[in-house]
C-alpha atoms as a PDB file:
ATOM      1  CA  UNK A   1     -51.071   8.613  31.187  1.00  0.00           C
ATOM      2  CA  UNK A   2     -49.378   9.988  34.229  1.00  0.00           C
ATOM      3  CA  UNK A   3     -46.607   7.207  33.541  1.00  0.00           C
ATOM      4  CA  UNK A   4     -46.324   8.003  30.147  1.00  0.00           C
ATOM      5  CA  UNK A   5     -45.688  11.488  30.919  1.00  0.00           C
ATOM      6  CA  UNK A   6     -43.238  10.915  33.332  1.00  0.00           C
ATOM      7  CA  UNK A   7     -41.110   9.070  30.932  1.00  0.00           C
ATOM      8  CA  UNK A   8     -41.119  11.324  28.190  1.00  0.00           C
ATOM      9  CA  UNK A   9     -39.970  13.872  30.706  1.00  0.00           C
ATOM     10  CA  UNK A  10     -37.296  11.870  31.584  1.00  0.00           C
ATOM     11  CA  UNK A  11     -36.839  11.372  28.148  1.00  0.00           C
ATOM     12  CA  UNK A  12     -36.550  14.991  27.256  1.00  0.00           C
ATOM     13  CA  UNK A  13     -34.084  15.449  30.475  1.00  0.00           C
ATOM     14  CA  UNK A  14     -31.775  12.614  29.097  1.00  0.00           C
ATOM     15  CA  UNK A  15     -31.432  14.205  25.402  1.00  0.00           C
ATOM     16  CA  UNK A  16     -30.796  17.891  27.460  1.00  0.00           C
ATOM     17  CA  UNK A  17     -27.868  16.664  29.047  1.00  0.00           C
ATOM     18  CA  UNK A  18     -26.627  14.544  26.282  1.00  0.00           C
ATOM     19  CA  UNK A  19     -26.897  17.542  24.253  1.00  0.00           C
ATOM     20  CA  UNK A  20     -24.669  19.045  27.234  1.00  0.00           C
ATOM     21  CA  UNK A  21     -21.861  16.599  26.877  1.00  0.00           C
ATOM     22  CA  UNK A  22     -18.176  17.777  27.536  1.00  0.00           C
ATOM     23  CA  UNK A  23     -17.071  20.541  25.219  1.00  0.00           C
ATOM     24  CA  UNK A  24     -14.239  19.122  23.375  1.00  0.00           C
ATOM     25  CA  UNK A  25     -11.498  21.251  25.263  1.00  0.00           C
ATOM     26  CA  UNK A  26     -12.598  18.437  28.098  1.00  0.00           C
ATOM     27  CA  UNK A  27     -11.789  15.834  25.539  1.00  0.00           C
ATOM     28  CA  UNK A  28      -8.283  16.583  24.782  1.00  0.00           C
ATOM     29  CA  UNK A  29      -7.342  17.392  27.963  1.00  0.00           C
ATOM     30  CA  UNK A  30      -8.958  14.195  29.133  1.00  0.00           C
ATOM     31  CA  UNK A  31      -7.323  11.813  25.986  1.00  0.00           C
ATOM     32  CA  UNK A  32      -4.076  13.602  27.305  1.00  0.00           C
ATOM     33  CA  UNK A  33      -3.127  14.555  23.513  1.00  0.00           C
ATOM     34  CA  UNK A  34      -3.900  17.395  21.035  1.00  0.00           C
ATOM     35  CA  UNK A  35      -4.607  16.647  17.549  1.00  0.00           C
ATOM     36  CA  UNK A  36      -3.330  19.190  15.149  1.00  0.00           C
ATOM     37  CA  UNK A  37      -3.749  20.008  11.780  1.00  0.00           C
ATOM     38  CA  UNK A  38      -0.586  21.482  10.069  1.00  0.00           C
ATOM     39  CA  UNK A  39       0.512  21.976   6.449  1.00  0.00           C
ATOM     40  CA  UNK A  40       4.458  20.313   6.718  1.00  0.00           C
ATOM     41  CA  UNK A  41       4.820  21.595   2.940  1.00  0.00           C
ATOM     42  CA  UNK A  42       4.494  25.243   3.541  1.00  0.00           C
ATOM     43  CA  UNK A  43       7.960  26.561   4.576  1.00  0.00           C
ATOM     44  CA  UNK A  44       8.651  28.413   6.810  1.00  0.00           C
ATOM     45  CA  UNK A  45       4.918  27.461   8.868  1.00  0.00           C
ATOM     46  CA  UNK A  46       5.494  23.558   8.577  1.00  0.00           C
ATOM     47  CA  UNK A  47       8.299  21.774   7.270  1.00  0.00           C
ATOM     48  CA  UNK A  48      10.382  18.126   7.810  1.00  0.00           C
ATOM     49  CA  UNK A  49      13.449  19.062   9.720  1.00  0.00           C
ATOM     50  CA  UNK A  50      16.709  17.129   9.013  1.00  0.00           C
ATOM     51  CA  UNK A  51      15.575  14.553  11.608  1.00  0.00           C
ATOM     52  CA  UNK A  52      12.241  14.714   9.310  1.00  0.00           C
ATOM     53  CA  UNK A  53      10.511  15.848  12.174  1.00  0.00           C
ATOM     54  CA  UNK A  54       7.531  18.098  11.870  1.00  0.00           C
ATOM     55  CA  UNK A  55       8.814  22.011  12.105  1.00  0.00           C
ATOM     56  CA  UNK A  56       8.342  25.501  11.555  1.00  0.00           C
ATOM     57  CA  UNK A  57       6.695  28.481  12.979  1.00  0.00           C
ATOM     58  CA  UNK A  58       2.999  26.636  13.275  1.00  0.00           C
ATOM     59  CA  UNK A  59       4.590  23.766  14.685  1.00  0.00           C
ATOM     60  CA  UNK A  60       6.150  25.654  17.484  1.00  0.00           C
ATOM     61  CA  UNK A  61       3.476  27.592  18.355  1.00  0.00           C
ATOM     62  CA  UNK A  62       1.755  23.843  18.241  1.00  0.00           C
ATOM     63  CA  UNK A  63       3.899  22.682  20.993  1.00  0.00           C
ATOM     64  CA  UNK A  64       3.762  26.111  23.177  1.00  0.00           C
ATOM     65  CA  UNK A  65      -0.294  25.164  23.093  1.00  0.00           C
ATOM     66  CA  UNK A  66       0.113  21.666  23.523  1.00  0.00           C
ATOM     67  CA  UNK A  67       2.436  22.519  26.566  1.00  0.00           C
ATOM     68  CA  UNK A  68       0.082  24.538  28.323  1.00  0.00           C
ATOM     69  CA  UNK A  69      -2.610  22.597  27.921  1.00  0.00           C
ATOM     70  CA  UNK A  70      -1.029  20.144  29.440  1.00  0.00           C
ATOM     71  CA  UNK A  71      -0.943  17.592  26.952  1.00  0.00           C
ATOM     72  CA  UNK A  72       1.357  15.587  23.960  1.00  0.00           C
ATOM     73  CA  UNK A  73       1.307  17.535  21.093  1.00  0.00           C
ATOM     74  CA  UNK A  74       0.598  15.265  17.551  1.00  0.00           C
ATOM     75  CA  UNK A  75       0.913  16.885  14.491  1.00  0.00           C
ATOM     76  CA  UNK A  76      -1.235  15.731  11.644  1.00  0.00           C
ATOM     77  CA  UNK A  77      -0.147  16.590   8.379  1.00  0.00           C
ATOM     78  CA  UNK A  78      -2.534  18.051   5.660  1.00  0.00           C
ATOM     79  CA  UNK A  79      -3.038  19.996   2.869  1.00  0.00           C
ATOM     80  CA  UNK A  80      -4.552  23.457   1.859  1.00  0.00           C
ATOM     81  CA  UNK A  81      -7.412  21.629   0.636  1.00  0.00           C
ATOM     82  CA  UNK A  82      -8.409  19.472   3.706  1.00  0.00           C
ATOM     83  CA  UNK A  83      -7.360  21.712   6.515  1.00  0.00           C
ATOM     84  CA  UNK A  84     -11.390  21.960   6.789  1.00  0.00           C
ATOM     85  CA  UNK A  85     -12.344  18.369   5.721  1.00  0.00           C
ATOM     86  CA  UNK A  86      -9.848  17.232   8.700  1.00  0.00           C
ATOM     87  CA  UNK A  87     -11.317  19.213  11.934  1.00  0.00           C
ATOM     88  CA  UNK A  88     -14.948  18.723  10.257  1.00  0.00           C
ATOM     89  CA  UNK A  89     -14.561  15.130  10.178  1.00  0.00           C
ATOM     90  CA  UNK A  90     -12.681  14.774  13.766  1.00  0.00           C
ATOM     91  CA  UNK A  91      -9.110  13.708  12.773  1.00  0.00           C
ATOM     92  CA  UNK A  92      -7.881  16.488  14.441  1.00  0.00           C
ATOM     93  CA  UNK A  93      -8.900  18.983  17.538  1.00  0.00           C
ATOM     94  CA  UNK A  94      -7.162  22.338  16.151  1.00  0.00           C
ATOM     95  CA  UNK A  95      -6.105  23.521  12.690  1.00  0.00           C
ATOM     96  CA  UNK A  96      -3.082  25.379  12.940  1.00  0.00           C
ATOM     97  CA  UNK A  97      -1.708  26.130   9.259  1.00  0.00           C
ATOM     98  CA  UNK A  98      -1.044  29.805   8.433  1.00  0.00           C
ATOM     99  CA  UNK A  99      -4.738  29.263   8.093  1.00  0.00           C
ATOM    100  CA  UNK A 100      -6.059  32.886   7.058  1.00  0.00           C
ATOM    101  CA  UNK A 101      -9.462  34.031   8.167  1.00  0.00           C
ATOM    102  CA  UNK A 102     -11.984  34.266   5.678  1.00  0.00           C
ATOM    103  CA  UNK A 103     -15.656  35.112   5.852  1.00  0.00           C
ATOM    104  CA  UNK A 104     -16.470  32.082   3.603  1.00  0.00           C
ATOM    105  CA  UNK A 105     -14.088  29.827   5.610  1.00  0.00           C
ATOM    106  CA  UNK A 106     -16.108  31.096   9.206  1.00  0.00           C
ATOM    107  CA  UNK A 107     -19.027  29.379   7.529  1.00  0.00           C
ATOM    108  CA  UNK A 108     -17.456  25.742   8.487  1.00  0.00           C
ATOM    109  CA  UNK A 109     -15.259  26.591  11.315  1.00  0.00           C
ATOM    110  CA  UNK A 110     -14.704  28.852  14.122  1.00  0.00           C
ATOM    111  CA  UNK A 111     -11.581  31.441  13.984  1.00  0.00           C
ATOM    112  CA  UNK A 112      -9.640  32.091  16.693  1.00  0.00           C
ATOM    113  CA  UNK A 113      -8.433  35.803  16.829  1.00  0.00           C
ATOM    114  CA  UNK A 114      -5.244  36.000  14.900  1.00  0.00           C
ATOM    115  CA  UNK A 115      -1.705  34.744  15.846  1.00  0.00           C
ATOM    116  CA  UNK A 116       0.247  36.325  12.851  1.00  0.00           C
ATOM    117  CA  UNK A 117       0.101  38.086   9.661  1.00  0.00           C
ATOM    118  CA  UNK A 118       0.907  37.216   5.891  1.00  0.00           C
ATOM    119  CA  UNK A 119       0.902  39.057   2.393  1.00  0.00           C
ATOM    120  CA  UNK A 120      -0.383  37.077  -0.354  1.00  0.00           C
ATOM    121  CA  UNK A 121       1.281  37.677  -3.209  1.00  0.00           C
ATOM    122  CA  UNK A 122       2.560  37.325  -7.131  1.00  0.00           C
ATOM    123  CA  UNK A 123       6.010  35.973  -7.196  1.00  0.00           C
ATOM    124  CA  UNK A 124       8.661  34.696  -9.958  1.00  0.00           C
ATOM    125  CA  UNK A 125      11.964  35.216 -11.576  1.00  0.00           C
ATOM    126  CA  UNK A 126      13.242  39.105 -11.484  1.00  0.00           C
ATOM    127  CA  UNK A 127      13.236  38.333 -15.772  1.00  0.00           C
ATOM    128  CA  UNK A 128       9.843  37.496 -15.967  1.00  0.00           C
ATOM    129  CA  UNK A 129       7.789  41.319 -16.654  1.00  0.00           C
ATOM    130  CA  UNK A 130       5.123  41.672 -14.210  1.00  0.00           C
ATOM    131  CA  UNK A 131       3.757  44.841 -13.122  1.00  0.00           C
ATOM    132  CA  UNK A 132       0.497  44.806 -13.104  1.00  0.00           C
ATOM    133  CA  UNK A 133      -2.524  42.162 -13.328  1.00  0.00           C
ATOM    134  CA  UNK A 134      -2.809  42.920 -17.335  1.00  0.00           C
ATOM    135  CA  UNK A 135       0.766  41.413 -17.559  1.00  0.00           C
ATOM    136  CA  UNK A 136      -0.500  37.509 -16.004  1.00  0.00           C
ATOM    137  CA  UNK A 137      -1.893  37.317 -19.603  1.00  0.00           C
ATOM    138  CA  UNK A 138       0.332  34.918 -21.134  1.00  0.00           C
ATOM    139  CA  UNK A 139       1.773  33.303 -18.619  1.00  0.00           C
ATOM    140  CA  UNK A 140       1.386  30.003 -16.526  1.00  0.00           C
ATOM    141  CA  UNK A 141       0.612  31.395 -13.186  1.00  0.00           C
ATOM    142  CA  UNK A 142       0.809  28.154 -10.177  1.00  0.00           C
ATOM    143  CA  UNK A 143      -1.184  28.038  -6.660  1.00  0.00           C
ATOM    144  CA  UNK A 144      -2.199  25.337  -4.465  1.00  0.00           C
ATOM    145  CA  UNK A 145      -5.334  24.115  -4.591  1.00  0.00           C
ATOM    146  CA  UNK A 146      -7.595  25.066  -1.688  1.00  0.00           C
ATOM    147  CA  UNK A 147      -5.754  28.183  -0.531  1.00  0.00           C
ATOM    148  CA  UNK A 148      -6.742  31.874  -0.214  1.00  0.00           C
ATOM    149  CA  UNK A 149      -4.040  32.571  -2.814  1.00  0.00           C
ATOM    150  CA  UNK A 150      -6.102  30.683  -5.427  1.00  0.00           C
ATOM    151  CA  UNK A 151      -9.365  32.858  -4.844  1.00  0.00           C
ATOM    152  CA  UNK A 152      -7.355  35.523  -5.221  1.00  0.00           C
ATOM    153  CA  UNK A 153      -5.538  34.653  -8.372  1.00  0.00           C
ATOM    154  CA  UNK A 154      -8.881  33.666 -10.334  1.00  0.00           C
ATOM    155  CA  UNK A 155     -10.333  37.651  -9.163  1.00  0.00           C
ATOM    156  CA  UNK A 156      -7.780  39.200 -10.590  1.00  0.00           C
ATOM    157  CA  UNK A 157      -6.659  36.978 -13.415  1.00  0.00           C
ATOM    158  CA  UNK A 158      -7.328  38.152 -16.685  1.00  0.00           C
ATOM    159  CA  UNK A 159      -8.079  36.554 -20.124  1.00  0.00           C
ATOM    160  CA  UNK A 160      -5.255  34.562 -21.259  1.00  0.00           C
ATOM    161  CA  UNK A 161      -3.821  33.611 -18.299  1.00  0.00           C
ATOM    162  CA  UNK A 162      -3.213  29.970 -17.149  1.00  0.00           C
ATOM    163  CA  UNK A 163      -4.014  28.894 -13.401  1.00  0.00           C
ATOM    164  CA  UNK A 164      -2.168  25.680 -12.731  1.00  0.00           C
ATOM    165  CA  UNK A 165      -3.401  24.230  -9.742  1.00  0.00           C
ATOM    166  CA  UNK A 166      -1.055  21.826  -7.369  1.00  0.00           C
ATOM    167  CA  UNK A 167      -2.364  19.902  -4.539  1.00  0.00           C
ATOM    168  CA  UNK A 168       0.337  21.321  -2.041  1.00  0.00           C
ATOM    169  CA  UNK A 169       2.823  24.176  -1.523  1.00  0.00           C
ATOM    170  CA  UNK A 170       5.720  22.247  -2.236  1.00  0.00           C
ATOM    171  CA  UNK A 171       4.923  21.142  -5.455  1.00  0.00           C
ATOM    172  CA  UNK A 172       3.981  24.654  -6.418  1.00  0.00           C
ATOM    173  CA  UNK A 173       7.682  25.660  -5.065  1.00  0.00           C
ATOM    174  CA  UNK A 174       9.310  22.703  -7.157  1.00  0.00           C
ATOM    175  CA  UNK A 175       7.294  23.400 -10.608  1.00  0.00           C
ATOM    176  CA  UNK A 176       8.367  26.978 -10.446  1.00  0.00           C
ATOM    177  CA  UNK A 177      12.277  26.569  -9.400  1.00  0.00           C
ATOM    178  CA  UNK A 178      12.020  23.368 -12.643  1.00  0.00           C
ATOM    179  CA  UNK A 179      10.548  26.392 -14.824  1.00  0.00           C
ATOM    180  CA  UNK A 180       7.504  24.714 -15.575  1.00  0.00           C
ATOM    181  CA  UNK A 181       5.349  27.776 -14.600  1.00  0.00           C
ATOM    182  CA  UNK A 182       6.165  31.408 -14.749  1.00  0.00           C
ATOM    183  CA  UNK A 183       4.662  32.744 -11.887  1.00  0.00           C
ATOM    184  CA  UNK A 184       3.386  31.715  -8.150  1.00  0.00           C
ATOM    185  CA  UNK A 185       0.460  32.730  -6.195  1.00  0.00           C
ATOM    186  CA  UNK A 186       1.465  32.832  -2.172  1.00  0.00           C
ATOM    187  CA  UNK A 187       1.880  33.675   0.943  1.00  0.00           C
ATOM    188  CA  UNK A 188       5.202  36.096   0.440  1.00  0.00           C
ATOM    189  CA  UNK A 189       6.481  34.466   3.901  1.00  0.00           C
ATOM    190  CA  UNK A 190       6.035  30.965   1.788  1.00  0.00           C
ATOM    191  CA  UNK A 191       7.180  31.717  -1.202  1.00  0.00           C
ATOM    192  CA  UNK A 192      10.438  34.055  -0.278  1.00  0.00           C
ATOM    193  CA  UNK A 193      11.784  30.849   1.170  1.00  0.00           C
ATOM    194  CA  UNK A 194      12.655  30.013  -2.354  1.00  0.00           C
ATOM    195  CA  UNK A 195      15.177  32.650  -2.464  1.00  0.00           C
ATOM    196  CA  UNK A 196      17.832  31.149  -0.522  1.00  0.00           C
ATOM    197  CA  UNK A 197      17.253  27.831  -2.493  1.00  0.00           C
ATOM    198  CA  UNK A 198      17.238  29.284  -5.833  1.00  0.00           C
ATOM    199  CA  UNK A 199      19.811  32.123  -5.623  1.00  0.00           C
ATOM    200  CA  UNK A 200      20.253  32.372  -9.672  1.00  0.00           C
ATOM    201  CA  UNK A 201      16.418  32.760 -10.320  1.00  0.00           C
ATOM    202  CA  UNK A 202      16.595  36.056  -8.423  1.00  0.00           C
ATOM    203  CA  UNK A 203      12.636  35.121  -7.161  1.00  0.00           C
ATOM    204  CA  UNK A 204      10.993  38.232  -6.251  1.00  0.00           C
ATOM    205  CA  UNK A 205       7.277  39.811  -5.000  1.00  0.00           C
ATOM    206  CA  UNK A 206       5.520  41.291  -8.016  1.00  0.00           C
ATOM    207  CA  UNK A 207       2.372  42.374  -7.072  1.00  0.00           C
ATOM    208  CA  UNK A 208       0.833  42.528  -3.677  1.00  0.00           C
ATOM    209  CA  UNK A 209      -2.516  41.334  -3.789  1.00  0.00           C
ATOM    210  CA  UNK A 210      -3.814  41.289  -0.233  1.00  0.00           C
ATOM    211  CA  UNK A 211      -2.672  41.648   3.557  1.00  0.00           C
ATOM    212  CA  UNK A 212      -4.255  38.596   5.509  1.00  0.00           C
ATOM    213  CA  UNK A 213      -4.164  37.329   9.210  1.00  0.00           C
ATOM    214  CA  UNK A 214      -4.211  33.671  10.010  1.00  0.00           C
ATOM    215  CA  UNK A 215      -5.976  32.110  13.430  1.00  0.00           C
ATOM    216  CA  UNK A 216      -5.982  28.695  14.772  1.00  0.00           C
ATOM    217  CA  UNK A 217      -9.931  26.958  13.382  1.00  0.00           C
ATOM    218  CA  UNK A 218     -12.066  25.134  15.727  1.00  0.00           C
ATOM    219  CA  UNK A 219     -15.201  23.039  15.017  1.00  0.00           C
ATOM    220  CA  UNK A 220     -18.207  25.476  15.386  1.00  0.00           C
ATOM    221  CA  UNK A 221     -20.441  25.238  18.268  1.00  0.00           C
ATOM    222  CA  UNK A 222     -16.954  24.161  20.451  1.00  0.00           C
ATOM    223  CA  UNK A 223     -17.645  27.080  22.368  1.00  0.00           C
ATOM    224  CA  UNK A 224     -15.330  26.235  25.589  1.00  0.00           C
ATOM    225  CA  UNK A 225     -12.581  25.269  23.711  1.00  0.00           C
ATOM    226  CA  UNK A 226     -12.656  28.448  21.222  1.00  0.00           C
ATOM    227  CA  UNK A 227     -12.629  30.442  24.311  1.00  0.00           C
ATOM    228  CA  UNK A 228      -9.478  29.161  25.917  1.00  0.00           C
ATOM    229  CA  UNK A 229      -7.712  28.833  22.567  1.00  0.00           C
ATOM    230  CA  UNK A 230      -8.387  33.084  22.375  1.00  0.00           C
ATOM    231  CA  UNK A 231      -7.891  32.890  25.678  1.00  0.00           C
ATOM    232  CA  UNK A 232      -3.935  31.461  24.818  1.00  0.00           C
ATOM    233  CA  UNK A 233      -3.546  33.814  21.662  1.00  0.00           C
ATOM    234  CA  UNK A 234      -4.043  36.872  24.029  1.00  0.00           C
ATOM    235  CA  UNK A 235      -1.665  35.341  26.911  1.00  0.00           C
ATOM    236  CA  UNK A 236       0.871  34.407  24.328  1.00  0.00           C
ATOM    237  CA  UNK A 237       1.159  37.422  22.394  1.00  0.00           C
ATOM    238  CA  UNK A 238       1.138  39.491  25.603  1.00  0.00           C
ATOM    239  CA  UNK A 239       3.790  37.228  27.385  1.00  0.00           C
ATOM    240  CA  UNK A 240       6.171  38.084  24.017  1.00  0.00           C
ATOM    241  CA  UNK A 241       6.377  34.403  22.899  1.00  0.00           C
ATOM    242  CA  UNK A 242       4.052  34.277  19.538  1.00  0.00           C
ATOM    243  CA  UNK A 243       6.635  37.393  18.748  1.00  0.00           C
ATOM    244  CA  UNK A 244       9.910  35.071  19.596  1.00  0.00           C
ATOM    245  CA  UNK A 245       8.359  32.276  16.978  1.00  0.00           C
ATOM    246  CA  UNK A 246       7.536  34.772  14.317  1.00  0.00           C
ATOM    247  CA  UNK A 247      10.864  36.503  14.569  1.00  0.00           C
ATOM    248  CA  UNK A 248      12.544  33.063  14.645  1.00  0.00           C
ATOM    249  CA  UNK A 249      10.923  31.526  11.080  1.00  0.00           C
ATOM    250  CA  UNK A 250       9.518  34.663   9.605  1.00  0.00           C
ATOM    251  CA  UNK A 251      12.337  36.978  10.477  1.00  0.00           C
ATOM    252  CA  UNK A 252      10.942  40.207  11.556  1.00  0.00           C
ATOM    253  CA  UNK A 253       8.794  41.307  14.492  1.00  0.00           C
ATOM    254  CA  UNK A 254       5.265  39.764  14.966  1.00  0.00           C
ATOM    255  CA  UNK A 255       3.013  42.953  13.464  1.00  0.00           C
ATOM    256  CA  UNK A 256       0.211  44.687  15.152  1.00  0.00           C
ATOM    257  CA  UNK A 257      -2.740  41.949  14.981  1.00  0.00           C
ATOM    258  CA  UNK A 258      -6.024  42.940  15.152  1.00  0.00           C
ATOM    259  CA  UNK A 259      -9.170  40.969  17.697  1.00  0.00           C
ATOM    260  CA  UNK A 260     -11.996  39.362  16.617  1.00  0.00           C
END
């Protein structure tokens, strides 16, 4: 009985510090790599350079992590809809895809504190009349599936109007520059780099819908490696460089970002 006891304690010991494994912040820094998620479709966060490299304001701040952690960067590229799917199912460490924080999205992962700011918006043609959220009656309105911009567009869509939903940014982009849709639900950052590319649609914000802040998602529970990845957001933003990136894609100065 003694005996018996004696193994189950051991038993119970074993599972303890199984259960006390390496956080995963000792993983990547052990593999020697990063894993991150990143949306190359969504321009000017991630995009295919002319050496169709991965680019764009996630993507550097992707390699300023990746350098001091002290480890290769690889970018992994996704979409809105499985930015979550991805880090739940381990394909990548890190999400890092002007992912805004939401309290439904903190359900499946853990938030960093945020690393920049967006406006999610209505855009379209300066021709097409839209004012208000009445005037989206009518009218084929496109969003990528999977994105904050969608839950946004069904709550204030109103009878009549016609969500088309596209799997990625960049098809959204291409359906409305080919006219296919009349309107786009984004990130203004995202969509405004349609402007240069479209200079006789005269593409414009219509309605701002909501201010957001995006963070870098861990799995939950990876407490060690949440806490140095806040730990770089603060460091980064103080030293001035999450400010050089922004200013670099986004074009103005990195706002005032709140803490978690």
């Amino acid at each position: 009985m003694k005996a018996l006891s004696l193994l189950l304690a051991a038993g119970l010991l074993a599972v303890g510090l199984s259960g006390a494994r390496a956080d995963a912040l000792d993983d990547i820094i052990k593999r020697g790599k990063v894993l991150v998620a990143i949306d190359i479709s969504a321009p000017p966060f991630g995009i295919q350079n002319t050496k169709m490299e991965p680019d764009g304001a996630d993507v550097d701040a992707a390699k300023l992590l990746a350098k001091d952690l002290g480890v290769e960067l690889e970018v992994v590229p996704v979409t809105s809809a499985n930015r979550i799917p991805y880090l739940q199912t381990k394909r990548v460490d890190l999400t890092m895809s002007s992912f805004s924080i939401t309290p439904e999205r903190a359900k499946a992962v853990a938030f960093s504190t945020p690393y920049g700011a967006i406006n999610a918006v209505i855009f379209a043609p300066k021709s097409v009349n839209i004012k208000t959220a009445a005037d989206l009656a009518g009218k084929k309105i496109g969003v990528a599936r999977g994105t904050t911009n969608e839950t946004d567009l069904v709550a204030i869509a109103p009878p009549g109007a016609q969500i088309i939903r596209f799997d990625d940014e960049a098809s959204t982009m291409a359906a409305l520059g080919a006219g296919q849709i009349d309107a786009y639900s984004s990130s203004e950052i995202i969509a405004s780099s349609m402007i240069p590319r479209y200079p006789d649609k005269h593409f414009e914000s219509k309605l701002t819908l909501r201010r957001g802040y995006y963070g870098i998602a861990v799995r939950r529970n990876e407490t060690e490696l949440l806490q140095w990845v806040n730990t770089w957001v603060w460091f980064r933003k103080n030293s001035g460089d999450l400010d050089k990136i922004y200013r670099k894609w986004i074009g103005v100065p990195l706002p005032e970002l709140p803490t978690l």
